[in-house]
Protein backbone atom coordinates (compact mmCIF):
# COMPACT_ATOMS: atom_id res chain seq x y z
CA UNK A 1 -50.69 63.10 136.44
CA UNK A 2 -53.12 65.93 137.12
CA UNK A 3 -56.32 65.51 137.70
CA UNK A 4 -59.57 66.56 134.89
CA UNK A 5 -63.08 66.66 136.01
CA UNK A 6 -65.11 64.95 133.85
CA UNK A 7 -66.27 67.59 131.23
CA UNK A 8 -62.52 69.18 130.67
CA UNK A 9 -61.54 65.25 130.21
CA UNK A 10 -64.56 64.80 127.98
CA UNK A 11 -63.37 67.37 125.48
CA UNK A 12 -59.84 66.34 125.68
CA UNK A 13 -60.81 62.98 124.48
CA UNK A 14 -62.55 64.94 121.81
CA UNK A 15 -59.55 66.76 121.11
CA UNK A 16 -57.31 63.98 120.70
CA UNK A 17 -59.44 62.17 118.68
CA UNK A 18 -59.79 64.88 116.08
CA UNK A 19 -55.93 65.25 116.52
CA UNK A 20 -55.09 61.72 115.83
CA UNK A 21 -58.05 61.46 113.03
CA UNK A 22 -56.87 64.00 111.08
CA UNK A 23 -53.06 63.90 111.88
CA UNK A 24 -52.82 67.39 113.77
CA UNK A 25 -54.71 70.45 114.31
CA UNK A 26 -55.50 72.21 110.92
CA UNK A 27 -54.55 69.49 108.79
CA UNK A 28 -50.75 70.99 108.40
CA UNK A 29 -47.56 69.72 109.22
CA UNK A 30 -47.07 68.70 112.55
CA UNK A 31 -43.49 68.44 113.50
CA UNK A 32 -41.88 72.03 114.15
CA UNK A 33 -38.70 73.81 112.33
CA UNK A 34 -36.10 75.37 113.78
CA UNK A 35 -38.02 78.32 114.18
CA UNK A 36 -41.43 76.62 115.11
CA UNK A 37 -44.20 76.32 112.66
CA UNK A 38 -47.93 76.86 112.89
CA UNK A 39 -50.76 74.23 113.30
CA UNK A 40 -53.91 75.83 111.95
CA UNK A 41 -54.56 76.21 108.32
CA UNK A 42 -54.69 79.60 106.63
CA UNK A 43 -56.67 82.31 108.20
CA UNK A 44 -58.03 80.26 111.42
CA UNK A 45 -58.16 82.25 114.28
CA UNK A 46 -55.91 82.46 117.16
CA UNK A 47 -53.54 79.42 115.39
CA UNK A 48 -51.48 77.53 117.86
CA UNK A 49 -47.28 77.85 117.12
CA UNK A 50 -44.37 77.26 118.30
CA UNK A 51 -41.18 79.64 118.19
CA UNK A 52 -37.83 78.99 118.97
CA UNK A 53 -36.47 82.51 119.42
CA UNK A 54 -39.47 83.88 121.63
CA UNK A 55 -38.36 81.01 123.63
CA UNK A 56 -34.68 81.91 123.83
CA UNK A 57 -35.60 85.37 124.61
CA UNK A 58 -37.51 84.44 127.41
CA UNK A 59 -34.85 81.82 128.20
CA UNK A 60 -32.24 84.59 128.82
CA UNK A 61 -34.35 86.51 130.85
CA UNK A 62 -35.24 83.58 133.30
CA UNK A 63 -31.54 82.69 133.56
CA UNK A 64 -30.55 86.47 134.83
CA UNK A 65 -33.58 87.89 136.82
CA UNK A 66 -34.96 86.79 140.31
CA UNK A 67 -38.86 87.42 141.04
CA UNK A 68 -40.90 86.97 144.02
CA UNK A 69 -44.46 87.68 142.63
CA UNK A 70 -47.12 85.51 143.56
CA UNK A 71 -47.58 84.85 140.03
CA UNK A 72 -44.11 84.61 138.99
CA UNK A 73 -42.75 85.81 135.28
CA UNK A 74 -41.45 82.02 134.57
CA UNK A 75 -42.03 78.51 135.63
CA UNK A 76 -40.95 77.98 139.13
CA UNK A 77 -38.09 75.81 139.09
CA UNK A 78 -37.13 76.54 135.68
CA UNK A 79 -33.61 78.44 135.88
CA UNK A 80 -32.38 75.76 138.49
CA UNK A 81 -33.44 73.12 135.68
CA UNK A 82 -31.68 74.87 132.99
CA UNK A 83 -28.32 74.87 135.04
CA UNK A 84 -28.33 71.42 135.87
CA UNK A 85 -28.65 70.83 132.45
CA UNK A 86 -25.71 73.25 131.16
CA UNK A 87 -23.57 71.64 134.24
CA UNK A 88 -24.38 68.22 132.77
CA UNK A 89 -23.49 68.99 129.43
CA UNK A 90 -20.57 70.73 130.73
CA UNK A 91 -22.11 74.04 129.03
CA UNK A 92 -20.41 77.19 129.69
CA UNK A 93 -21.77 80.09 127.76
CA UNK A 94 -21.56 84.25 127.33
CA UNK A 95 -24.73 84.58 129.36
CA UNK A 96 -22.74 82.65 132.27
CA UNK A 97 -19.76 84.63 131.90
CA UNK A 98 -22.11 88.17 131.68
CA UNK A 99 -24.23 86.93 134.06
CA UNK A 100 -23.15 89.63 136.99
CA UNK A 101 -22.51 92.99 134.60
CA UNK A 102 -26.27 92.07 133.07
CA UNK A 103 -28.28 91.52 135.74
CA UNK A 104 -26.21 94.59 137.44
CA UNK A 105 -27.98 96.84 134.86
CA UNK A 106 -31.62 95.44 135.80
CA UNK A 107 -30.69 96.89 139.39
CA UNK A 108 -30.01 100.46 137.70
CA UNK A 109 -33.40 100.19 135.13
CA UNK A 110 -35.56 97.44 136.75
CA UNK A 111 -38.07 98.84 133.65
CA UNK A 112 -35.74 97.11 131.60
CA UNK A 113 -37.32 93.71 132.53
CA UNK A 114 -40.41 94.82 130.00
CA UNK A 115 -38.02 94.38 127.26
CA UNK A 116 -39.21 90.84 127.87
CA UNK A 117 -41.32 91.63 125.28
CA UNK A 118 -39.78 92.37 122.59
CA UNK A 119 -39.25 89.13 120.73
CA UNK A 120 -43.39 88.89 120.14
CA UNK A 121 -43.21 91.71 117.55
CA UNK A 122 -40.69 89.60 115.28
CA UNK A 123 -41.63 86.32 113.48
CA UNK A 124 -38.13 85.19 113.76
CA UNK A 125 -34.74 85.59 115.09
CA UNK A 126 -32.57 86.73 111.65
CA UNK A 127 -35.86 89.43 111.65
CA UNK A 128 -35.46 90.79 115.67
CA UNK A 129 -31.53 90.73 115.23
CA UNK A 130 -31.54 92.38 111.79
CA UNK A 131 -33.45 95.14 113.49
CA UNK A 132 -31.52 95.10 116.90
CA UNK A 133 -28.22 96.14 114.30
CA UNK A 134 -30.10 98.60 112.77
CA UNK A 135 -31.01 100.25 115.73
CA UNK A 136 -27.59 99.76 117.45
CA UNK A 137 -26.20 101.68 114.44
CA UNK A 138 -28.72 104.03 114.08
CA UNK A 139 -27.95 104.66 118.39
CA UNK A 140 -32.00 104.38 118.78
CA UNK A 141 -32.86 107.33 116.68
CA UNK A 142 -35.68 105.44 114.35
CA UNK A 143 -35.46 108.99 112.11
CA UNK A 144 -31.88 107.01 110.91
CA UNK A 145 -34.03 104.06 110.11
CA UNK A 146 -33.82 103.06 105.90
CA UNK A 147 -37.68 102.14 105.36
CA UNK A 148 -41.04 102.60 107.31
CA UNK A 149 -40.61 99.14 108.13
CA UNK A 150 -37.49 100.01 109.87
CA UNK A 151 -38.19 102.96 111.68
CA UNK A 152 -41.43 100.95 113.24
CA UNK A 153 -39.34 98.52 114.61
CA UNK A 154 -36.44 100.99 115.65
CA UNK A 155 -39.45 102.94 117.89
CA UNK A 156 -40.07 99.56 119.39
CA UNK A 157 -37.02 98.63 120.04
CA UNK A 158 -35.93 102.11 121.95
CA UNK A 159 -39.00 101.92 123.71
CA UNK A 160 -37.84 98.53 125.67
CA UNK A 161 -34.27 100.40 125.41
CA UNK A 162 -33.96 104.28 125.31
CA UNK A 163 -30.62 104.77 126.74
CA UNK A 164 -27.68 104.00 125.52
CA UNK A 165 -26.50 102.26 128.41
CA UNK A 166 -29.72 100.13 127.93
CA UNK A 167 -28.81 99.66 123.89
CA UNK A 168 -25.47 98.52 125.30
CA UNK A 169 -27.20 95.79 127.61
CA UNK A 170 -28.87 94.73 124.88
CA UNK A 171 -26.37 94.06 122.51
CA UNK A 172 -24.09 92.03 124.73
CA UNK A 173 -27.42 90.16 125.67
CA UNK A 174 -28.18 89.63 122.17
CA UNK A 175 -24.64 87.88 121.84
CA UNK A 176 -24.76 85.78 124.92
CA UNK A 177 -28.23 84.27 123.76
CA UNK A 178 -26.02 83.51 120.71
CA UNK A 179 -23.43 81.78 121.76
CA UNK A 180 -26.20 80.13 124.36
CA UNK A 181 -28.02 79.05 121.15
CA UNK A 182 -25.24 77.81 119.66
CA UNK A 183 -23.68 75.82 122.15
CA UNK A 184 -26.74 74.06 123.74
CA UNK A 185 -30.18 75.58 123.44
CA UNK A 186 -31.52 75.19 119.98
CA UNK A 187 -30.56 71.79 120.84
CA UNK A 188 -32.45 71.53 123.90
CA UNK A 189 -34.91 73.37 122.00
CA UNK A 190 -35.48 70.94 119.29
CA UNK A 191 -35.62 67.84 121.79
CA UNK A 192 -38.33 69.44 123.96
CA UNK A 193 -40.26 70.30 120.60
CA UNK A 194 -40.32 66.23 119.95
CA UNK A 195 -41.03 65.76 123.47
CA UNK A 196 -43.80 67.81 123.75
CA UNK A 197 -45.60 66.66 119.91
CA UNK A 198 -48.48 65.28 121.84
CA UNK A 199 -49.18 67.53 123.77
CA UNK A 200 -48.68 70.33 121.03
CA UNK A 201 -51.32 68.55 118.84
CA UNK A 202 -53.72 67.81 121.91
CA UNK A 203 -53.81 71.47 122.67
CA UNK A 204 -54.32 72.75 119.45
CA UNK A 205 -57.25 71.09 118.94
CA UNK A 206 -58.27 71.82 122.28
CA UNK A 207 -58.19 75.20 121.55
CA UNK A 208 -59.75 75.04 118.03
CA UNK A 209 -62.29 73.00 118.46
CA UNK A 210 -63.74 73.36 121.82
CA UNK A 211 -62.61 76.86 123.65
CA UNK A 212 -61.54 79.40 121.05
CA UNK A 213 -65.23 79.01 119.83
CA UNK A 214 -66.38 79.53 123.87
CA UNK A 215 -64.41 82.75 124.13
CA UNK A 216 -64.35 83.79 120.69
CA UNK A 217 -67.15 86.31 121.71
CA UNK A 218 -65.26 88.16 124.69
CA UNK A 219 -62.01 87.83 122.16
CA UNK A 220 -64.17 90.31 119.41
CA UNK A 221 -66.00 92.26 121.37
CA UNK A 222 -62.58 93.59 122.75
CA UNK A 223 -60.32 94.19 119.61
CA UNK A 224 -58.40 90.27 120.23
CA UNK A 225 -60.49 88.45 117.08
CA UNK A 226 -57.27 86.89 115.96
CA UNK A 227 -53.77 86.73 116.66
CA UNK A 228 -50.87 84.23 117.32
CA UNK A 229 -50.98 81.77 119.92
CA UNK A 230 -47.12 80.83 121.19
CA UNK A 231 -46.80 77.97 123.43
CA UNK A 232 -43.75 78.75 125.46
CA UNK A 233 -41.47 76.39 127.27
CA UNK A 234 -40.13 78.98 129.66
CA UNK A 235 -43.72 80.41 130.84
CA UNK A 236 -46.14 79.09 133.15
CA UNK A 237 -49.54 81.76 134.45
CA UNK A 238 -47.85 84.74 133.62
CA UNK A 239 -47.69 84.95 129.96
CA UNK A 240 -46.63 87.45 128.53
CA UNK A 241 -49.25 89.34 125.69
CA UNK A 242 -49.63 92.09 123.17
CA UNK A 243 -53.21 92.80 122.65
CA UNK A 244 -55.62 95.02 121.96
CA UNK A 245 -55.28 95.69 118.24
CA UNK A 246 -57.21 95.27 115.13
CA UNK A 247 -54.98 93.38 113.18
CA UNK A 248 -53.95 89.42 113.75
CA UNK A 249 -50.36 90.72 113.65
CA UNK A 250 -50.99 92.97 116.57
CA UNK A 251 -52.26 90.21 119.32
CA UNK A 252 -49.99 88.26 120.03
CA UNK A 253 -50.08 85.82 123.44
CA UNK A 254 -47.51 83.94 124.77
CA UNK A 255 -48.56 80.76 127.00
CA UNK A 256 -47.26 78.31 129.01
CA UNK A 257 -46.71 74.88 126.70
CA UNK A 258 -48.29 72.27 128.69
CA UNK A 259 -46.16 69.47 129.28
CA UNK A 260 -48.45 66.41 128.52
CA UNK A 261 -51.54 65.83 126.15
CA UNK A 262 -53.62 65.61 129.61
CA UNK A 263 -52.72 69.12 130.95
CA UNK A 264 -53.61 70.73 127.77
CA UNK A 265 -56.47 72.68 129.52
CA UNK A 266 -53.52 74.58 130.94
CA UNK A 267 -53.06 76.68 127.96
CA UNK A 268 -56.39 77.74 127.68
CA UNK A 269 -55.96 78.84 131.29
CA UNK A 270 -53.36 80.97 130.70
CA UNK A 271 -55.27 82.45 127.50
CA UNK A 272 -58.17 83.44 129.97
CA UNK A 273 -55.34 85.26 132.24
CA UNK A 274 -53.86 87.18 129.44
CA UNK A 275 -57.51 88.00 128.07
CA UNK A 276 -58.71 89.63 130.71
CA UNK A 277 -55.53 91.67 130.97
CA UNK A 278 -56.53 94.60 129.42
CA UNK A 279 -60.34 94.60 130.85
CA UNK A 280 -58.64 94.28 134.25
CA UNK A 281 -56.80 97.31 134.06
CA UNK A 282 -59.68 99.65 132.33
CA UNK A 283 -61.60 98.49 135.42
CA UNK A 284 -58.86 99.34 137.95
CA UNK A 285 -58.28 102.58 136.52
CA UNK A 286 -62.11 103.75 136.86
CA UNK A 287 -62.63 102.29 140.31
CA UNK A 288 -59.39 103.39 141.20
CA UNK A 289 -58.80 107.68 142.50
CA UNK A 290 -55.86 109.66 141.36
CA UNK A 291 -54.06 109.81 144.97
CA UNK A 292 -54.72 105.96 145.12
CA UNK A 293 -53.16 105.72 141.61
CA UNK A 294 -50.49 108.06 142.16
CA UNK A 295 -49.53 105.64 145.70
CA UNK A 296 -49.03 102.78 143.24
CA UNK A 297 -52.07 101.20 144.26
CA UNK A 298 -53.77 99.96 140.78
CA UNK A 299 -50.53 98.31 140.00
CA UNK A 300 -50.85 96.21 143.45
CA UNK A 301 -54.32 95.26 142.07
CA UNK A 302 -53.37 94.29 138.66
CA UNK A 303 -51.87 91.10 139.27
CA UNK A 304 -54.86 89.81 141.21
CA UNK A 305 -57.53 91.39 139.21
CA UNK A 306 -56.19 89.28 135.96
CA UNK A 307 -56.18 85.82 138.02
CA UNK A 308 -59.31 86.87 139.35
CA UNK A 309 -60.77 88.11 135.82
CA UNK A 310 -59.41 85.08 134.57
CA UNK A 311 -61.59 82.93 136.46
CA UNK A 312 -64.75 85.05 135.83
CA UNK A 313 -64.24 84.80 132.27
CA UNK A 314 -64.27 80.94 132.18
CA UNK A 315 -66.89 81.30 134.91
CA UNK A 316 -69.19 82.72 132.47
CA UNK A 317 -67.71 80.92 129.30
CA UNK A 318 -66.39 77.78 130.13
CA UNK A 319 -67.63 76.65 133.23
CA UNK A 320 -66.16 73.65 133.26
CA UNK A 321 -62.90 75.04 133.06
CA UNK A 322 -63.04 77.04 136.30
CA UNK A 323 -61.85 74.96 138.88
CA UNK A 324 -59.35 73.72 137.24
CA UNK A 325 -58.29 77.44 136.27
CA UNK A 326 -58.58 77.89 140.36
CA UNK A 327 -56.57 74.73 140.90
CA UNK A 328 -53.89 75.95 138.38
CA UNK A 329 -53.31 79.65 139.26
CA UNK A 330 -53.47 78.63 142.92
CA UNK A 331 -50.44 75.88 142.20
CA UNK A 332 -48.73 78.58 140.77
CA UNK A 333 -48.48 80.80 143.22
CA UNK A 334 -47.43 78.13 145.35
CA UNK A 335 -50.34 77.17 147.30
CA UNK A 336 -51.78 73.67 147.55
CA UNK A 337 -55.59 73.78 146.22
CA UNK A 338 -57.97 72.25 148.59
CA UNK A 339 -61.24 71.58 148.22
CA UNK A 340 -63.34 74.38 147.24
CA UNK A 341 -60.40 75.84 144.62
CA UNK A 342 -62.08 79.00 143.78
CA UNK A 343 -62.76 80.42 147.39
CA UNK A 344 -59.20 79.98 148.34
CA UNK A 345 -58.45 81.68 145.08
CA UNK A 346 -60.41 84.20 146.03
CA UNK A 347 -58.70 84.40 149.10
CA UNK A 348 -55.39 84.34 147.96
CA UNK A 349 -56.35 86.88 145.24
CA UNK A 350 -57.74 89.38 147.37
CA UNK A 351 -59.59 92.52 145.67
CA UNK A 352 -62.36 94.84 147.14
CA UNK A 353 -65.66 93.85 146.95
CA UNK A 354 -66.56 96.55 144.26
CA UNK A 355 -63.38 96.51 142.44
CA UNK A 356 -64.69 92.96 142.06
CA UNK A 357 -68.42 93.53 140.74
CA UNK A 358 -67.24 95.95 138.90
CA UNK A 359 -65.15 93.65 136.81
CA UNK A 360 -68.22 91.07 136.82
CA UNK A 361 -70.33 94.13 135.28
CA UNK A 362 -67.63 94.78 132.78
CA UNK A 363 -67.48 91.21 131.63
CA UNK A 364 -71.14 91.46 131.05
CA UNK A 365 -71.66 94.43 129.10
CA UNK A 366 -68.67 92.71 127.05
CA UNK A 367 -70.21 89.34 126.73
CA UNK A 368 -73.12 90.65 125.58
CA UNK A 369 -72.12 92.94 123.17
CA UNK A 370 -72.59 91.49 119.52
């Protein structure tokens, strides 16, 4: 069992009091569909869901890519899990039997890996795969698309896939996660939705009623008032986020779904991460020169200036939040937190000194905006 300092266990006892008082976050139903179902009432803020095919989308891309960043794409641990579990079962699947001739293409397009993405802009998987045919038909040219609808979806879609060799990969992808559905994972799926009830109702109301309203002010004062939050099986501190916009549609933020009622904190973590995402980057880009940009070197920053934004955010925000946030992020880049969490953050995290006050000034001016 993780540990809590006292004030992040103090409002989780709040939390779960509120959850078990009222019978969930929101007052709606609790148990999730097929497809995953929201917690918050009508028109809250950053609601809390679930969704099955966001999760199978990520699924397939944990089972077929490798990554050594210090903040890796998916919880450590979790493909290894997921094959022990198929071998148990006996499981044998189209993504097992593609498994070489798909992750062959990521070597050819590694950009292909952002097409990660994609499932956040559908609400469901009949939705993403009725567009996926459309576009497979129309070979990527959204001009062939029937409606405005379509032909928005079709210019998202060839953006994560503008070959055709890439449209190929993703049909044949798109079938394997079929057949992987089929065969074992919605199963899995539903089991670890049950599982994880608890924890699913502990978090919401986390989130609702103690730290949305903490970081509701940074969340307006850069275009991310609303949005969907997705707790994700497959996802740990990298989440994976589309922010930035004015509309609720247009934020979405995928987050690691903590695996107990007393790790819901965890979530909120990974909230602060994806946050700061966009802040991080305007601030690498001015503090940053063109020959320094051109050698690659804001990209080496970003994935360090987001952990470290991260924890400034909550720093100013949450307080109480931040060493945990330290202890987390530092756990998930495989270190063991010691004693003073956020120096050896710090340390692991490494950014120049002004790179960092410049994000601290940034914050701010944000934070103090109305």
């Amino acid at each position: 069992m993780k540990t809590l300092n006292k004030a992040v266990a103090a409002s989780l006892l709040v939390a779960l009091s509120l959850a078990c008082a009222s019978g969930g976050g929101g007052g709606s139903e609790q148990t999730p569909g097929p497809q995953g179902e929201a917690l918050a009432a009508p028109g809250q803020n950053w609601p809390v869901k679930t969704r099955e095919h966001v999760d199978l989308w990520l699924h397939g891309f944990a089972m077929l890519t490798t990554d050594s960043s210090q903040v890796p794409f998916f919880r450590r641990g979790y493909r290894d899990q997921m094959v022990v579990f198929k071998n148990r079962a006996n499981v044998t699947t189209l993504l097992d039997s593609n498994r070489d001739s798909l992750q062959a293409r990521f070597r050819r397009n590694p950009y292909l890996v952002s097409g990660q993405f994609l499932a956040l802009h559908f609400a469901s998987w009949d939705e993403m795969r009725a567009f996926i045919n459309a576009a497979l038909l129309a070979e990527g040219d959204p001009r062939r698309a029937q409606s405005r609808e379509g032909q928005q979806a079709m210019q998202i879609i060839a953006g994560y896939f503008p070959a055709p060799a890439d449209r190929e990969w993703l049909r044949r992808f798109t079938l394997a996660l079929e057949d992987e559905s089929s065969k074992y994972y919605h199963g899995y799926w539903v089991q670890a939705q049950r599982e994880r009830a608890e924890a699913l109702r502990v978090t919401d109301s986390v989130w609702q009623q103690v730290y949305r309203p903490k970081l509701q002010r940074y969340l307006n004062n850069t275009q991310q008032v609303s949005g969907d939050l997705i707790l994700s099986i497959p996802l740990d501190g990298e989440g994976r986020a589309i922010t930035g916009g004015t509309s609720s549609r247009s934020n979405i933020m995928a987050v690691a779904f903590p695996a107990s009622a007393d790790s819901a904190a965890e979530a909120v973590y990974v909230v602060a991460h994806e946050a700061v995402g966009g802040l991080a980057s305007g601030v690498i880009r001015d503090n940053t020169t063109p020959a320094q940009q051109r050698e690659g070197l804001d990209q080496r920053y970003q994935s360090a200036a987001a952990v470290v934004g991260g924890l400034m955010l909550l720093e100013r925000s949450a307080p109480e939040l931040a060493d945990g946030y330290a202890r987390y992020y530092l756990r998930t880049s495989g270190a063991t937190p010691g004693t003073n969490p956020r120096a050896e953050l710090a340390a692991r995290f490494p950014l120049p000194d002004a790179l960092r006050a410049a994000m601290g000034r940034q914050l701010d001016i944000v934070l103090g905006g109305i």
